[in-house]
C-alpha atoms as a PDB file:
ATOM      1  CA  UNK A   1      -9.297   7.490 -34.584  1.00  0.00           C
ATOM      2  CA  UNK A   2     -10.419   7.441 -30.815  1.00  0.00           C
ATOM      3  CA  UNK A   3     -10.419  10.738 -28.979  1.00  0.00           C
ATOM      4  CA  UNK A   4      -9.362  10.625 -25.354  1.00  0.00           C
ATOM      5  CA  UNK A   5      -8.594  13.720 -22.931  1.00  0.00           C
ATOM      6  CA  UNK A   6      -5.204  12.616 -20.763  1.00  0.00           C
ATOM      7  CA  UNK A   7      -4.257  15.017 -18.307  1.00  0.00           C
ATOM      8  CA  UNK A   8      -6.312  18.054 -19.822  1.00  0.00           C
ATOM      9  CA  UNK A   9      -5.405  18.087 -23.091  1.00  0.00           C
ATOM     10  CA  UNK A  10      -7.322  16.333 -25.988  1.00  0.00           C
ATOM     11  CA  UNK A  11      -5.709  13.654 -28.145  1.00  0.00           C
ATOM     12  CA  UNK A  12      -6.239  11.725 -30.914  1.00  0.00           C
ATOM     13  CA  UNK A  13      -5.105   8.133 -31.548  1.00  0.00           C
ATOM     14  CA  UNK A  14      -5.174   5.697 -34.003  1.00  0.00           C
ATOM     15  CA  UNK A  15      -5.540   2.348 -32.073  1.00  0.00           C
ATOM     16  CA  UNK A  16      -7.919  -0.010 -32.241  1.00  0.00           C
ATOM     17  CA  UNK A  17     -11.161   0.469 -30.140  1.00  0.00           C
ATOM     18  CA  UNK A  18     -10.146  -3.037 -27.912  1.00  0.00           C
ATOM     19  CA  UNK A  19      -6.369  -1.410 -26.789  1.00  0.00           C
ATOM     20  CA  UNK A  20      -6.173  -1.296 -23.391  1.00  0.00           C
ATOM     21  CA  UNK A  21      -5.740   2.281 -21.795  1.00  0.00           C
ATOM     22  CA  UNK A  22      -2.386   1.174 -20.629  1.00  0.00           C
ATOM     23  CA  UNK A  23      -0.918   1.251 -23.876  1.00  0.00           C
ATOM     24  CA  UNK A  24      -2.868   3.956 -25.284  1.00  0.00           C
ATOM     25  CA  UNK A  25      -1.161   6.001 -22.266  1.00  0.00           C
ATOM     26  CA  UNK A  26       1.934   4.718 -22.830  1.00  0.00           C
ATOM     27  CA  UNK A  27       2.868   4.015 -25.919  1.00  0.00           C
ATOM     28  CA  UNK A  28       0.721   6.043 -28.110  1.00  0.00           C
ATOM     29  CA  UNK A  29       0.439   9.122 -25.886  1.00  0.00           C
ATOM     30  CA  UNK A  30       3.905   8.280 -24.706  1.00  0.00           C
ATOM     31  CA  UNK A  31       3.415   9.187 -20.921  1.00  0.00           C
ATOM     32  CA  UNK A  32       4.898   6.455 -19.522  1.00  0.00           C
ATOM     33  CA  UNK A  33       4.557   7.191 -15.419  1.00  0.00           C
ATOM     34  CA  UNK A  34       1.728   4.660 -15.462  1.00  0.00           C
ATOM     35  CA  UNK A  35       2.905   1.014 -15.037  1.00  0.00           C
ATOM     36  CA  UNK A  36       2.060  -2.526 -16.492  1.00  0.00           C
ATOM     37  CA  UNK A  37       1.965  -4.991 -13.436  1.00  0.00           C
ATOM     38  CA  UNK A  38       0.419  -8.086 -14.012  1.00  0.00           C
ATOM     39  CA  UNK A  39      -2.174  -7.129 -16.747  1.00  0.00           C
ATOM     40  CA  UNK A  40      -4.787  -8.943 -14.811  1.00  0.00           C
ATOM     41  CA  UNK A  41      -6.025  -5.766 -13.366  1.00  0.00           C
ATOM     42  CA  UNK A  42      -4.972  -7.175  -9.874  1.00  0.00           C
ATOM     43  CA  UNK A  43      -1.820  -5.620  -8.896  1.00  0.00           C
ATOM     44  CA  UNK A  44      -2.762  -1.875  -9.187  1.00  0.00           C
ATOM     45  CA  UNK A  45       0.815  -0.282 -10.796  1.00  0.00           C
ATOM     46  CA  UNK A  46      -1.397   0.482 -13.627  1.00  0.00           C
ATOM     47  CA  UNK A  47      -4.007   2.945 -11.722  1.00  0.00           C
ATOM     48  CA  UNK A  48      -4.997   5.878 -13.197  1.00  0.00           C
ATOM     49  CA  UNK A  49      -8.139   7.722 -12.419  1.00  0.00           C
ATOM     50  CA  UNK A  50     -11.227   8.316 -14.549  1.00  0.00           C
ATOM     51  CA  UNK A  51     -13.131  11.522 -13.681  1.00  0.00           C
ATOM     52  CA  UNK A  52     -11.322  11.364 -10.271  1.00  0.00           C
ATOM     53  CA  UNK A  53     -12.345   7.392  -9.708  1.00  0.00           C
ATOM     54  CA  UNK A  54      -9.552   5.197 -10.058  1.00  0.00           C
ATOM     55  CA  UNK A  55      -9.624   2.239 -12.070  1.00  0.00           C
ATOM     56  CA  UNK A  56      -7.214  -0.200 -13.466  1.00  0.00           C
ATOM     57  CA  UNK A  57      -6.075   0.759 -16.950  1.00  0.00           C
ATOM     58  CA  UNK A  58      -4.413  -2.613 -17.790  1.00  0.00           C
ATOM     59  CA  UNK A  59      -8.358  -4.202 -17.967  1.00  0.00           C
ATOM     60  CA  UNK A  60      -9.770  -1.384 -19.602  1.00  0.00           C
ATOM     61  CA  UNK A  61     -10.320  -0.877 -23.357  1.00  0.00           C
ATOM     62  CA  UNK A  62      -9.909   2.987 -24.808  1.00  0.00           C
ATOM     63  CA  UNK A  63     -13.097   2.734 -26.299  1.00  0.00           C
ATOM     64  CA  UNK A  64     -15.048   2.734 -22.957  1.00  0.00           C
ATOM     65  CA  UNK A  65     -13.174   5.897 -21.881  1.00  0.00           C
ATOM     66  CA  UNK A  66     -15.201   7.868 -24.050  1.00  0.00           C
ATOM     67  CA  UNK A  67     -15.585  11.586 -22.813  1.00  0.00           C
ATOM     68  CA  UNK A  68     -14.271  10.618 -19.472  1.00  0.00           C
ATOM     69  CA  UNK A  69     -11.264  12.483 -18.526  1.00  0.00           C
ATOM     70  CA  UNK A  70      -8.145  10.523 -17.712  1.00  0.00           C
ATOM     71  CA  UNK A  71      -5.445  11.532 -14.895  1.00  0.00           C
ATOM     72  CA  UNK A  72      -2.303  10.257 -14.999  1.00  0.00           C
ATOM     73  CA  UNK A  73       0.492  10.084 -12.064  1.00  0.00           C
ATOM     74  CA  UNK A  74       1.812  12.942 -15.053  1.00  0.00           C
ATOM     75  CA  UNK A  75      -1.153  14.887 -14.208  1.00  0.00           C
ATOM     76  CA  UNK A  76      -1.631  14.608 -10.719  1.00  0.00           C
ATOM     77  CA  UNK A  77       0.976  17.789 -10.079  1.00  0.00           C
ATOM     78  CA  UNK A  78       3.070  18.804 -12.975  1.00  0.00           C
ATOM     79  CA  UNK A  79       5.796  20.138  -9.861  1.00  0.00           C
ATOM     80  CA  UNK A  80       5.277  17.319  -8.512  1.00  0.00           C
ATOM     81  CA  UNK A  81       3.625  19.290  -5.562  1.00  0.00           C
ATOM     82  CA  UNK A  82       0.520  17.558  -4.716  1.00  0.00           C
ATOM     83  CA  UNK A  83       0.314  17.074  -0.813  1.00  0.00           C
ATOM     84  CA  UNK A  84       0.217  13.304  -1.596  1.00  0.00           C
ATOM     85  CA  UNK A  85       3.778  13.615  -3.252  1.00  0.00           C
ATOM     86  CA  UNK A  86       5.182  15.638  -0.810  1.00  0.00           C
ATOM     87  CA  UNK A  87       3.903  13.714   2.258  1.00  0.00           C
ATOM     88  CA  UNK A  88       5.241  10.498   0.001  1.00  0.00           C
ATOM     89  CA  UNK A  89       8.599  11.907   0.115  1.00  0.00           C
ATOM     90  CA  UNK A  90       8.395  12.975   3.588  1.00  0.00           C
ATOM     91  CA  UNK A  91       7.639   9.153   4.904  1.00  0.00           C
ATOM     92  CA  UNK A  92       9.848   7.816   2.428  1.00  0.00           C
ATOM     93  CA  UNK A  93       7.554   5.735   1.141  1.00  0.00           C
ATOM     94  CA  UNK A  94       9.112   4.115  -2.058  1.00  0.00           C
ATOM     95  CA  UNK A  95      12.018   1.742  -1.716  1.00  0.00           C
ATOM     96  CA  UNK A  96      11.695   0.239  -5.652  1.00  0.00           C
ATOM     97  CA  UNK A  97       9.407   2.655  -6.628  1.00  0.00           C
ATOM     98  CA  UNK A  98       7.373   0.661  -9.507  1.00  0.00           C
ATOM     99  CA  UNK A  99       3.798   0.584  -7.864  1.00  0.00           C
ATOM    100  CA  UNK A 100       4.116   4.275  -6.975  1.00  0.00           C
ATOM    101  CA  UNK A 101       2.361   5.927  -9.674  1.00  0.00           C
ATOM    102  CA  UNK A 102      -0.698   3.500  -8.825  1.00  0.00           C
ATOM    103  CA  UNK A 103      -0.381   3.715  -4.840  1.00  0.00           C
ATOM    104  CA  UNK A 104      -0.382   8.003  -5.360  1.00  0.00           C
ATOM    105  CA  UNK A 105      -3.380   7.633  -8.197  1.00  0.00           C
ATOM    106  CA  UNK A 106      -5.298   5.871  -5.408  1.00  0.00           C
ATOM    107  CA  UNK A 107      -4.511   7.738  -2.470  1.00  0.00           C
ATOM    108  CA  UNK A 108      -5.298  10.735  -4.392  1.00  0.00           C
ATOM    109  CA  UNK A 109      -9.178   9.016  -5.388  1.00  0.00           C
ATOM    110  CA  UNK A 110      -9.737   8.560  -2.072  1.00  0.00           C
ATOM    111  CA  UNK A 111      -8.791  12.060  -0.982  1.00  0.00           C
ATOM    112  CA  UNK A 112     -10.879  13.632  -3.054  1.00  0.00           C
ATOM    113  CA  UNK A 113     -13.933  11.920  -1.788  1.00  0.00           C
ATOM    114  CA  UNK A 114     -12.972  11.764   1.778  1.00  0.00           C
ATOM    115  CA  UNK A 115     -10.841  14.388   3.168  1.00  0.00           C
ATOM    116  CA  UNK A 116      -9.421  12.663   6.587  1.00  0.00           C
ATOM    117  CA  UNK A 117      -9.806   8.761   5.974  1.00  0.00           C
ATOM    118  CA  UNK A 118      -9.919   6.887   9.114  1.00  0.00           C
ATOM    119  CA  UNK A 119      -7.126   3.201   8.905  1.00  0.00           C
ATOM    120  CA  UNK A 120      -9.804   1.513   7.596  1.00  0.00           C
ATOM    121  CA  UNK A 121     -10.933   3.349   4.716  1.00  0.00           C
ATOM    122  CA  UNK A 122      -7.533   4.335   3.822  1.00  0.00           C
ATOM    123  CA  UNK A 123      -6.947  -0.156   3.518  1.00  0.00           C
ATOM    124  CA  UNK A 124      -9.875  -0.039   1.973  1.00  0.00           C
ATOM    125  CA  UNK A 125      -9.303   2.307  -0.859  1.00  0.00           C
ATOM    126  CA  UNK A 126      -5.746   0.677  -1.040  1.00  0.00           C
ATOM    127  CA  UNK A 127      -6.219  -2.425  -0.852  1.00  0.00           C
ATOM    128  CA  UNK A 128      -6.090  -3.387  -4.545  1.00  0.00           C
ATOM    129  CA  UNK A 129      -2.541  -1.493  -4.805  1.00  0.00           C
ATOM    130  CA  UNK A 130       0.056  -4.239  -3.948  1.00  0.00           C
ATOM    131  CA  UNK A 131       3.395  -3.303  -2.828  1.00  0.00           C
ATOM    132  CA  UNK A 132       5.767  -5.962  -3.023  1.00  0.00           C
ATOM    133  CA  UNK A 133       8.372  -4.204  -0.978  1.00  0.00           C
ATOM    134  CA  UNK A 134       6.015  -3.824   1.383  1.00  0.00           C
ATOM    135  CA  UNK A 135       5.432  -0.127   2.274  1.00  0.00           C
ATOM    136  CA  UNK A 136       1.869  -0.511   3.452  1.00  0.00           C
ATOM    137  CA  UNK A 137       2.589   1.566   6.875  1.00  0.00           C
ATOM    138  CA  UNK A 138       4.585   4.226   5.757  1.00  0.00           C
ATOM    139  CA  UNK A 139       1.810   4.863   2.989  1.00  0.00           C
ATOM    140  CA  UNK A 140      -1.000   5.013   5.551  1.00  0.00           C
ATOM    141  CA  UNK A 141       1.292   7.645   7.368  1.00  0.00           C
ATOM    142  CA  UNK A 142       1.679   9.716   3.901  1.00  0.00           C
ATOM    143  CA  UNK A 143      -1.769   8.981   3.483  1.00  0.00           C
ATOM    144  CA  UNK A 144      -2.684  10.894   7.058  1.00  0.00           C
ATOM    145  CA  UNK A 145       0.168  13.221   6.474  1.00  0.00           C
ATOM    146  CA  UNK A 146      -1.765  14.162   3.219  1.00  0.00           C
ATOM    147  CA  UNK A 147      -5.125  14.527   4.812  1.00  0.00           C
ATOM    148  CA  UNK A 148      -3.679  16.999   7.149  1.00  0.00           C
ATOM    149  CA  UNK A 149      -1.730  19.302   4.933  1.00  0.00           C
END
């Protein structure tokens, strides 16, 4: 048994130690907001953050989480009231949706270790989020839209 904390509350799963997060997340934990991409750890729909740093959980195995604490797009705001998903709404910035979860678990990383993020760090902390409908702009405007709620 592996014991994980996922959005505040504890869990225990039977998986073996090598299972990536993703799945642990997913299917064992059954929150299912978090995305599989490419499983290459290069796409980003799979973001989720670790102590407020976000990683890639497609790459990672549950056994290094140890007594980390995971955040999931479920945990960000259970209304979904977090300035990021409000501004996010207010810049319609989804058009399919799927790399959303990641894009938000990101956005929210990088606001919580720099308040108003200047173009450049903002592509900087995004840039391993790909969008394939190509909402880059309207995310930097949530992204700003955030930082000044």
């Amino acid at each position: 048994m592996i014991s994980l904390t996922v959005n505040g509350k504890q869990y225990e799963v039977d998986v073996s130690p090598d299972t990536p997060l993703l799945w642990v997340i997913r299917d064992a934990i059954g929150l299912t907001g978090t995305k599989f991409g490419c499983g290459l750890q290069q796409c980003g729909a799979c973001t989720v953050q670790l102590d407020g740093v976000a990683v890639r959980s497609c790459g990672m195995a549950v056994s290094n989480v140890g007594t980390k604490k995971v955040t999931t797009i479920e945990g960000l705001s259970p209304a979904s009231s977090h300035p990021l998903q409000v501004a996010w709404i207010a810049e319609q910035v989804p058009q399919c949706g799927y790399c959303q979860s990641g894009q938000l678990m990101s956005a929210a990383a990088l606001l919580a270790k720099k308040a108003k993020p200047t173009d450049a760090e903002i592509d900087a902390a995004m840039s391993g989020n790909i969008c394939r409908c190509g909402t880059y702009q309207r995310i930097r405007r949530a992204i700003h839209r955030a930082a000044g709620a």
